[in-house]
N, C-alpha and C. Protein backbone atom coordinates (compact mmCIF):
# COMPACT_ATOMS: atom_id res chain seq x y z
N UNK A 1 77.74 136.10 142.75
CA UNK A 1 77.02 137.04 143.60
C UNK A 1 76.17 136.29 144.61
N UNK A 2 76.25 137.02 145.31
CA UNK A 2 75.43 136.11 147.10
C UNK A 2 73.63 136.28 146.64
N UNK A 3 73.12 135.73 146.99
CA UNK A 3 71.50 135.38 146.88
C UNK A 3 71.09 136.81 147.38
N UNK A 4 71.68 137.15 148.50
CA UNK A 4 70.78 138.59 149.04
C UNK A 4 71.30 139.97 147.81
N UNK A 5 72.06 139.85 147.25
CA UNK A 5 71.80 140.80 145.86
C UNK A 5 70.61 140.31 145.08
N UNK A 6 69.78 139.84 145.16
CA UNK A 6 68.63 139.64 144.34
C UNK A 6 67.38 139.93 145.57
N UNK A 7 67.02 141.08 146.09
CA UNK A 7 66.03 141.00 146.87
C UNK A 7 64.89 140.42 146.57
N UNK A 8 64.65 140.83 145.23
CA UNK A 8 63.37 140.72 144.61
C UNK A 8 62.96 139.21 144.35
N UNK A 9 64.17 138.21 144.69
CA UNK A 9 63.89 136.71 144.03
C UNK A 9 63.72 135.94 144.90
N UNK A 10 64.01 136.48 146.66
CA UNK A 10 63.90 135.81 147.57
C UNK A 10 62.58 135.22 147.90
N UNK A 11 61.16 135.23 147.20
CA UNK A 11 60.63 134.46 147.36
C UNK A 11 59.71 133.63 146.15
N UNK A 12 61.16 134.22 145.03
CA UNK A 12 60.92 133.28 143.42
C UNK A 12 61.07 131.72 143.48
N UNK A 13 60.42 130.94 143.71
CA UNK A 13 60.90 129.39 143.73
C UNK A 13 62.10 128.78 142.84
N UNK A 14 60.70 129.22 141.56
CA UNK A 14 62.21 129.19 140.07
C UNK A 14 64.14 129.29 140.29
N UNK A 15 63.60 131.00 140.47
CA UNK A 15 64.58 131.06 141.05
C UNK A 15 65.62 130.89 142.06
N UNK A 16 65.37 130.44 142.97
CA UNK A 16 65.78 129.50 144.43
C UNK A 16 66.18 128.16 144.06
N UNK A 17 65.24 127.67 143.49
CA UNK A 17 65.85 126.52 143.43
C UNK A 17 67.05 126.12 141.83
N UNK A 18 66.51 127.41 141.27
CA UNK A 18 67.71 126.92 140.07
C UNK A 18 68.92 127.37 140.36
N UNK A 19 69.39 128.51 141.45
CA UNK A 19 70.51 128.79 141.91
C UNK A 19 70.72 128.18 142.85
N UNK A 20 70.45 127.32 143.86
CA UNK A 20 70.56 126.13 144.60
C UNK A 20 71.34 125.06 143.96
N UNK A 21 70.95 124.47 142.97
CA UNK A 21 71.05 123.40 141.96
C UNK A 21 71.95 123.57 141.14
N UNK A 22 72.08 124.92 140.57
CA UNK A 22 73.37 125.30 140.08
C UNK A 22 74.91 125.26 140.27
N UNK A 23 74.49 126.38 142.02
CA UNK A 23 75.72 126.66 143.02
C UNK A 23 76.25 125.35 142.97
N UNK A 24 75.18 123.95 143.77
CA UNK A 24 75.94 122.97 144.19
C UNK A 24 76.25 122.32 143.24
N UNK A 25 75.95 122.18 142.02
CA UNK A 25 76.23 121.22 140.90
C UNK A 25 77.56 122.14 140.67
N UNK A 26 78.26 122.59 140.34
CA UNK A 26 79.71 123.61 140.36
C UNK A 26 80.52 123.20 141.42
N UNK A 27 79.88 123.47 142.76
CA UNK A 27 80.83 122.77 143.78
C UNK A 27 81.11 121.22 143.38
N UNK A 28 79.90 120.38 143.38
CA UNK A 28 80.09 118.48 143.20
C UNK A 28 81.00 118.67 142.02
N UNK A 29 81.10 119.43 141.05
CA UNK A 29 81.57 119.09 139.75
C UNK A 29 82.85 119.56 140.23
N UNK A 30 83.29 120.34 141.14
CA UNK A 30 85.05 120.96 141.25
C UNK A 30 85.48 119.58 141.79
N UNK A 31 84.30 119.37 142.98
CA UNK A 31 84.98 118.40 143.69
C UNK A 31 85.34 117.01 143.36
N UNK A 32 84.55 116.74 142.33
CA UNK A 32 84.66 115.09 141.47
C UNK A 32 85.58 115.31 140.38
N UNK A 33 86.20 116.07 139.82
CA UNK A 33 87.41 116.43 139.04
C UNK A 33 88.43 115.17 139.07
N UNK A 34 89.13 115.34 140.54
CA UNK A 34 89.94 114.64 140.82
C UNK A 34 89.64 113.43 140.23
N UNK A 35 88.19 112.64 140.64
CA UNK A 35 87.29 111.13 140.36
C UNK A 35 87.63 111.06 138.71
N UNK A 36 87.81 111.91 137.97
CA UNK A 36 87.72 111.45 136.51
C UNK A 36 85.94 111.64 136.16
N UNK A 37 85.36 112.09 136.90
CA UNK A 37 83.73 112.16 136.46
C UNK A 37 83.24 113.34 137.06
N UNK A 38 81.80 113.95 136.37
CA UNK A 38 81.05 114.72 136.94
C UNK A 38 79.69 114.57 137.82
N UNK A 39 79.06 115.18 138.29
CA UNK A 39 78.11 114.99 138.77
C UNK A 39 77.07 113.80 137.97
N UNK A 40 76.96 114.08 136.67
CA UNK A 40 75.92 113.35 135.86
C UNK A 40 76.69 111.81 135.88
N UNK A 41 77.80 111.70 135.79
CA UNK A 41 78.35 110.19 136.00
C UNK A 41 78.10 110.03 137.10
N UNK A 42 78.13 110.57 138.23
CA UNK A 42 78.04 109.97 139.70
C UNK A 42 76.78 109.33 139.38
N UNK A 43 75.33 110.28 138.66
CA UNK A 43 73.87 109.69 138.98
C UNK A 43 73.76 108.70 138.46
N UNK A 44 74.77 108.54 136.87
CA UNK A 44 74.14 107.23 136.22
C UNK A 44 74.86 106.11 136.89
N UNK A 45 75.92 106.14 137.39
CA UNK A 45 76.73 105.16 138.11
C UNK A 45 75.87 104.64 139.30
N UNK A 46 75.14 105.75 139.78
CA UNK A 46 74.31 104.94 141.12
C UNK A 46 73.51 104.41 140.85
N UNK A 47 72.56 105.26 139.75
CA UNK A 47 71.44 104.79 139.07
C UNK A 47 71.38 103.23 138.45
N UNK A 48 73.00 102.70 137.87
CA UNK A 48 73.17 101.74 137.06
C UNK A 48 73.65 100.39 138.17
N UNK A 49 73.90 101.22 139.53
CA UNK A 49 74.27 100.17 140.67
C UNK A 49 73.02 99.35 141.29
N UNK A 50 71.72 99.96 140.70
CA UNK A 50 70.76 99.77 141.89
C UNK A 50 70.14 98.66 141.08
N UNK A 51 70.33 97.98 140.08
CA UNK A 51 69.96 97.01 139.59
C UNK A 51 70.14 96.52 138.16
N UNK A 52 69.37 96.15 137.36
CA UNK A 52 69.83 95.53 135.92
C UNK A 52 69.22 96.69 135.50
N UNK A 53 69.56 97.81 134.71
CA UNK A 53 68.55 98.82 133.94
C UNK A 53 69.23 98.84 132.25
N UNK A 54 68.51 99.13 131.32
CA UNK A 54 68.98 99.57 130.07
C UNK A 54 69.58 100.83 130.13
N UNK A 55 69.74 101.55 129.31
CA UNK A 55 70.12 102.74 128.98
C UNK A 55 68.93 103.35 128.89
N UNK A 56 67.73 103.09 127.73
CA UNK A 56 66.65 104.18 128.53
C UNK A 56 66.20 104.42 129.50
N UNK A 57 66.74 102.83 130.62
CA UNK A 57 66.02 103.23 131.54
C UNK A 57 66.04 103.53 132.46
N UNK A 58 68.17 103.53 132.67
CA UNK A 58 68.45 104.67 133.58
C UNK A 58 68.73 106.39 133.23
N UNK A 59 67.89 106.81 131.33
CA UNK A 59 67.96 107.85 130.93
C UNK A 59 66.51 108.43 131.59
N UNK A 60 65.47 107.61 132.12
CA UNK A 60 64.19 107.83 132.27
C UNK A 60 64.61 107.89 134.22
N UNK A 61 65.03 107.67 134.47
CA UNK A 61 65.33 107.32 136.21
C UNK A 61 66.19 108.61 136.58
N UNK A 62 67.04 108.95 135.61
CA UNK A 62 68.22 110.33 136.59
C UNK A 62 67.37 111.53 135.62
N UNK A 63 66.78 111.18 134.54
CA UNK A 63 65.96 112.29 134.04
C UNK A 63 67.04 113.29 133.19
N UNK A 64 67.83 112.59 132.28
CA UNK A 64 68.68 112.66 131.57
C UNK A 64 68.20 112.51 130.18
N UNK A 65 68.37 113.08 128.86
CA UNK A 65 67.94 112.88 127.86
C UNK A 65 68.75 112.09 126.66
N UNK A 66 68.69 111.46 126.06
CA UNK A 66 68.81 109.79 126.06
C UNK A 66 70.38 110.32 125.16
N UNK A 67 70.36 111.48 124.39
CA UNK A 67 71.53 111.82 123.72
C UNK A 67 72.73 111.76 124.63
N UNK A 68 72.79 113.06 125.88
CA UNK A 68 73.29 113.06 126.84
C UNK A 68 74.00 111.88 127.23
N UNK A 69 72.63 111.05 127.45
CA UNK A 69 73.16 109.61 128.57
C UNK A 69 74.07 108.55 127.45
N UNK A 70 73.86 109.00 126.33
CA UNK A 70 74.92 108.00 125.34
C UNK A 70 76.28 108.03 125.68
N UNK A 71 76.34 109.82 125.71
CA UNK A 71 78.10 110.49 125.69
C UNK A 71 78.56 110.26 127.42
N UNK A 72 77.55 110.19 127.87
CA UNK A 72 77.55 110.27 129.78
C UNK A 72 77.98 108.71 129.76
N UNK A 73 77.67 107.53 129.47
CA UNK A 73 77.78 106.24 129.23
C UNK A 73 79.06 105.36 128.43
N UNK A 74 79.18 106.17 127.56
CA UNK A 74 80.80 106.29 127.00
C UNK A 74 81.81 106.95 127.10
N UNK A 75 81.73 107.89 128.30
CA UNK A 75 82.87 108.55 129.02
C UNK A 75 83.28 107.12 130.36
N UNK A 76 82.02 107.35 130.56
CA UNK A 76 81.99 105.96 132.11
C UNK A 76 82.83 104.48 131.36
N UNK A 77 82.12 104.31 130.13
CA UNK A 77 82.89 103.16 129.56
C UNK A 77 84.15 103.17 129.62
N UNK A 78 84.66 104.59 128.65
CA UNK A 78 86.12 105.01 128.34
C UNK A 78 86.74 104.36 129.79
N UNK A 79 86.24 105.28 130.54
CA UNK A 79 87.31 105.39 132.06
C UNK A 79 87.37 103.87 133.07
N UNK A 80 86.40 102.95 132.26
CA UNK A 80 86.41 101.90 132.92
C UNK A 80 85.74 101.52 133.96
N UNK A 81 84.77 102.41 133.99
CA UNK A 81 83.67 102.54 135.43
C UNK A 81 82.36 102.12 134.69
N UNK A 82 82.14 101.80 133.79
CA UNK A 82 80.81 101.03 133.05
C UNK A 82 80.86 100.05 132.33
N UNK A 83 80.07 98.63 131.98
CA UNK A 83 80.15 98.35 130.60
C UNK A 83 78.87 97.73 130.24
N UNK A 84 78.52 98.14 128.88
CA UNK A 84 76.71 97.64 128.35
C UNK A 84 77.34 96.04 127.81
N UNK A 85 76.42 95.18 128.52
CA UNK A 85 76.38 93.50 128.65
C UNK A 85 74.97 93.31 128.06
N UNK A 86 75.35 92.29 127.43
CA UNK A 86 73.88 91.59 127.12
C UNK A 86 72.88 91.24 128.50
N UNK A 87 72.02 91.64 127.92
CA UNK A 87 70.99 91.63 129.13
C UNK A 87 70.56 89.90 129.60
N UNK A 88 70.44 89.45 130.45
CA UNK A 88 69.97 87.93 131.01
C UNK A 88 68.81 87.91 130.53
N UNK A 89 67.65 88.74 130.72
CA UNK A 89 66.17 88.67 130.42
C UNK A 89 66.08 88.29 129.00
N UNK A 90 66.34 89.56 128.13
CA UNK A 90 66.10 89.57 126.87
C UNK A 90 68.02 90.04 125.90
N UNK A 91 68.62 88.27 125.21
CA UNK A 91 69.52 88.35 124.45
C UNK A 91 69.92 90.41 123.62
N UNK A 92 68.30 90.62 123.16
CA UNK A 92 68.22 91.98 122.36
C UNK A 92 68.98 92.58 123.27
N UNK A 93 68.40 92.84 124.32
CA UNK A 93 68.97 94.22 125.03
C UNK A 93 70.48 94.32 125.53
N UNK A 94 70.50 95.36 126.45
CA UNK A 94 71.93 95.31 126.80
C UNK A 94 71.77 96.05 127.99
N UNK A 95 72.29 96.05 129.44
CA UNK A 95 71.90 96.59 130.36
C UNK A 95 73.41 96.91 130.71
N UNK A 96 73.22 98.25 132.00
CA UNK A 96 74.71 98.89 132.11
C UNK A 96 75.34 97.94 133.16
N UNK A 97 76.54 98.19 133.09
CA UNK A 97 76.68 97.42 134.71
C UNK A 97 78.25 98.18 135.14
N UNK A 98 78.26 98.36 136.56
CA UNK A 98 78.78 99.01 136.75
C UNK A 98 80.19 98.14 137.01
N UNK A 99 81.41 98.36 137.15
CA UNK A 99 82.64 97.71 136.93
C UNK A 99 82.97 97.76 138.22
N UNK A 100 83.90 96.98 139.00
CA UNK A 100 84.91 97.53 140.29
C UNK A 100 85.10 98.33 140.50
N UNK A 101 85.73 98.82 139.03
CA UNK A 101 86.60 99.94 139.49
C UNK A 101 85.47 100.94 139.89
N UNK A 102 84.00 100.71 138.90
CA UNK A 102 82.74 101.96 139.23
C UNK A 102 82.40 102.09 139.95
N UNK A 103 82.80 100.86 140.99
CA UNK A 103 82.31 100.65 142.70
C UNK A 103 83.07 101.55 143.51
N UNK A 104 84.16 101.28 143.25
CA UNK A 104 85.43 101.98 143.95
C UNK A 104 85.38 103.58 144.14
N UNK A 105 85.21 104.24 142.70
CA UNK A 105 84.88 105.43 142.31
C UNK A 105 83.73 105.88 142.91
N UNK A 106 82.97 105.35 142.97
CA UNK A 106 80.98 105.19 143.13
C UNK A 106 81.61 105.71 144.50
N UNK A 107 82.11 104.81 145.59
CA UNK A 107 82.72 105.18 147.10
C UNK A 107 83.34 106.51 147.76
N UNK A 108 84.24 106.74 146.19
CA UNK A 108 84.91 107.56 147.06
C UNK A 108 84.28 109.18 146.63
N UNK A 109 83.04 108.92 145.90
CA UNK A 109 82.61 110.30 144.74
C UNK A 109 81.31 110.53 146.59
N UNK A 110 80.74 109.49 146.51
CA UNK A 110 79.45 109.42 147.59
C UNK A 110 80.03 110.06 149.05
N UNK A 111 81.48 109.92 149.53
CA UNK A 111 81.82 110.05 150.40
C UNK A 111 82.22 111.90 150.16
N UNK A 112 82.72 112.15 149.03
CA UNK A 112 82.78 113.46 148.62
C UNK A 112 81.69 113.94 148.91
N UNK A 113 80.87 113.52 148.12
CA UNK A 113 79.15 114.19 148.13
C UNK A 113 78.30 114.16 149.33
N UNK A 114 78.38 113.45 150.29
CA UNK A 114 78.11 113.41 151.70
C UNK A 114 78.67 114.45 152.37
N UNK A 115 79.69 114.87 152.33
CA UNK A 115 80.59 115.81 153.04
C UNK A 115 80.07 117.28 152.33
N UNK A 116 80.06 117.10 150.84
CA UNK A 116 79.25 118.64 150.61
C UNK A 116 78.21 118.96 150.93
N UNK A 117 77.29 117.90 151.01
CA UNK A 117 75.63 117.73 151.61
C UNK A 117 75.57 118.10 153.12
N UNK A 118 76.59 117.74 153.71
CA UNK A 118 76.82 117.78 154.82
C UNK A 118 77.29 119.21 155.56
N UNK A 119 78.06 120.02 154.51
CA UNK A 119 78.19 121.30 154.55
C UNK A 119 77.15 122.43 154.36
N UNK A 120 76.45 122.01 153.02
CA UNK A 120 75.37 122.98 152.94
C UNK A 120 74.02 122.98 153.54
N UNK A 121 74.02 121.74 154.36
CA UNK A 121 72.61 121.48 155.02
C UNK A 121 73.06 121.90 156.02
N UNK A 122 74.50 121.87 156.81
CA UNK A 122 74.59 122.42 158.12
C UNK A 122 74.33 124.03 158.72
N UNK A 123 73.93 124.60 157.43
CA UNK A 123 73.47 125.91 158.23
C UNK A 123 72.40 125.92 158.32
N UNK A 124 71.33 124.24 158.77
CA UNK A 124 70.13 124.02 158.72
C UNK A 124 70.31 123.49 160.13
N UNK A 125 68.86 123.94 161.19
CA UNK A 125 68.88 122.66 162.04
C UNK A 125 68.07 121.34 161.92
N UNK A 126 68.41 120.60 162.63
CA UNK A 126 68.16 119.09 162.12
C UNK A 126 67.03 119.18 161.81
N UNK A 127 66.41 120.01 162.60
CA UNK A 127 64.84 120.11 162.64
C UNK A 127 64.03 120.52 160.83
N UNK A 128 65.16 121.39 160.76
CA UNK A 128 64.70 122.55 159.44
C UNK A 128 65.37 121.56 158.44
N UNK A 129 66.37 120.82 158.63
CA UNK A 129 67.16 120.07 157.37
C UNK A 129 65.98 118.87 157.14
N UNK A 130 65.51 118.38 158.01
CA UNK A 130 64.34 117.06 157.66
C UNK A 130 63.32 117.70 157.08
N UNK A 131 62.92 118.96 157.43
CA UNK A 131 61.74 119.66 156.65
C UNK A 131 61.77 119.76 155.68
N UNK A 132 62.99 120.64 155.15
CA UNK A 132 63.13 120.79 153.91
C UNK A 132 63.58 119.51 153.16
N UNK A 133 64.70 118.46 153.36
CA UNK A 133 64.82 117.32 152.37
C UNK A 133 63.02 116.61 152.52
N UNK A 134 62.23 116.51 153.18
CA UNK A 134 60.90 115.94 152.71
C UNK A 134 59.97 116.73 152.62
N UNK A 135 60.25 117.98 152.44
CA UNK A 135 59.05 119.16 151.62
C UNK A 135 59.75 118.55 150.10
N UNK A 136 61.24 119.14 150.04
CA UNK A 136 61.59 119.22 147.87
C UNK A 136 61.29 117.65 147.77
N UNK A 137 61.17 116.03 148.56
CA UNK A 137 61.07 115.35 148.31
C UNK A 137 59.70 115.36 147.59
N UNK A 138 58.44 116.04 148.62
CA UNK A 138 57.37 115.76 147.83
C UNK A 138 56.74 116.31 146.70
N UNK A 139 57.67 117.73 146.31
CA UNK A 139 57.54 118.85 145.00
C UNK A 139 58.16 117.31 143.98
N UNK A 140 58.84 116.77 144.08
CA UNK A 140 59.76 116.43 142.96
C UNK A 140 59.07 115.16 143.18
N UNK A 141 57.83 114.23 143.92
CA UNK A 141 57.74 113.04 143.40
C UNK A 141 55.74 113.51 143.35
N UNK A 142 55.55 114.99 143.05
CA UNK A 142 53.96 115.07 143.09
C UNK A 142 54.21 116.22 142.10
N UNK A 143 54.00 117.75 142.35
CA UNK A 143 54.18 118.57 140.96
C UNK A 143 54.91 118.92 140.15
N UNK A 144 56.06 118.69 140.76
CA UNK A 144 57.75 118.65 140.35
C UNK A 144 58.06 117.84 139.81
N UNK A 145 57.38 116.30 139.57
CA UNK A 145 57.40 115.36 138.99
C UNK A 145 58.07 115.06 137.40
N UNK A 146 57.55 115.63 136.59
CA UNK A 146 57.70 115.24 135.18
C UNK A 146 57.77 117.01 134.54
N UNK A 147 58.55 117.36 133.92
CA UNK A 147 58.86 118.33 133.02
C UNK A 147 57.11 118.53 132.65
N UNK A 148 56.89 120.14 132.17
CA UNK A 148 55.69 120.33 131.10
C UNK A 148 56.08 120.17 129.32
N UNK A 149 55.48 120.05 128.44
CA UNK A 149 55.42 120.04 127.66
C UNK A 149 55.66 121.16 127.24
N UNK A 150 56.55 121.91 126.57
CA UNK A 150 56.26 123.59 125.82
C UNK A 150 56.54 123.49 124.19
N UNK A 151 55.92 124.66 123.78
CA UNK A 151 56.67 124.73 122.25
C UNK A 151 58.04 124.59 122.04
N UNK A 152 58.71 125.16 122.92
CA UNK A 152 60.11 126.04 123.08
C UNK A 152 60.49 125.15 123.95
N UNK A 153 61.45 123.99 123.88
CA UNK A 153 62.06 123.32 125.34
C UNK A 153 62.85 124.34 126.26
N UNK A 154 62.59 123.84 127.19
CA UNK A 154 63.73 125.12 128.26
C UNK A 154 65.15 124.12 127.96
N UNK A 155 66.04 124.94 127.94
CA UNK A 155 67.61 124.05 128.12
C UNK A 155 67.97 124.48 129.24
N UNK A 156 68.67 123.54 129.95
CA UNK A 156 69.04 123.78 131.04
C UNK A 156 70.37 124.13 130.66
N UNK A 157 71.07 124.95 131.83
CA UNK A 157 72.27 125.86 131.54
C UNK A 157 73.55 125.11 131.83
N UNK A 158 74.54 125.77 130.53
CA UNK A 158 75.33 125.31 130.22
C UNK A 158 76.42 125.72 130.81
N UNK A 159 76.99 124.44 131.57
CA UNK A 159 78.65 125.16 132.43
C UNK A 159 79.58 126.29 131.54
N UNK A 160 79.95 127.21 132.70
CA UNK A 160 80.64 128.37 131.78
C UNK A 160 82.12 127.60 131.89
């Protein structure tokens, strides 16, 4: 259903932005099919490109919960786009690292995802598209920041 069947939510944030986030996570996920990965592999794959990280600590960086990022980490393994190496710093650890082939993939998933970004921002003008990517930039690195604490965790929703 189109956003304007919900009159009443058009100026719910919650709601805006979780059907935002939704919609496009469905589109990235049709469209990375082909890639052998979903959206959540694309993040840890970039996440795991941008330097030496552990596993918690690209579970703490894409904001992934550490169960998740195990099965997210051994799909990437399976397919040959990851592998956990002993870490240089510390023998203990083990840091991800991303493979060729994760490079390769990493390329052609980013070039996908550019082109959808590129679609749904275009019914923005340049003017309104810079506003908005550095307005949600500063919700998500100031109050948007870190989850609240509740009794009850919220789960986030599960692909139908």
């Amino acid at each position: 259903m189109a956003a304007e069947s919900f009159p009443a939510f058009s100026h719910n944030l919650c709601w805006l932005l979780t059907r935002a986030a939704w919609t496009l996570t469905t589109e990235l996920t049709a469209a990375l099919e082909g890639l052998g990965f979903a959206p959540r592999g694309h993040q840890v794959l970039t996440a795991a490109a941008s330097g030496s990280h552990s596993q918690s600590e690209l579970a703490a960086m894409t904001g992934i919960d550490k169960t998740t990022m195990v099965v997210t980490l051994d799909g990437l393994g399976a397919a040959g786009l990851a592998e956990r190496r002993p870490s240089p710093a510390d023998r203990r650890a083990r840091v991800i690292v991303v493979t060729d082939a994760g490079h390769e993939k990493l390329r052609e998933a980013d070039a996908i995802i550019h082109r959808i970004h590129e679609d749904v921002l275009g019914v923005l003008s340049e003017r309104d598209r810079a506003t908005f990517l550095d307005s949600l930039t500063q919700l998500v690195r100031g109050p948007l920041a870190e989850p609240f604490a509740t009794a009850r965790p919220v789960r986030r929703r599960a692909p139908k």
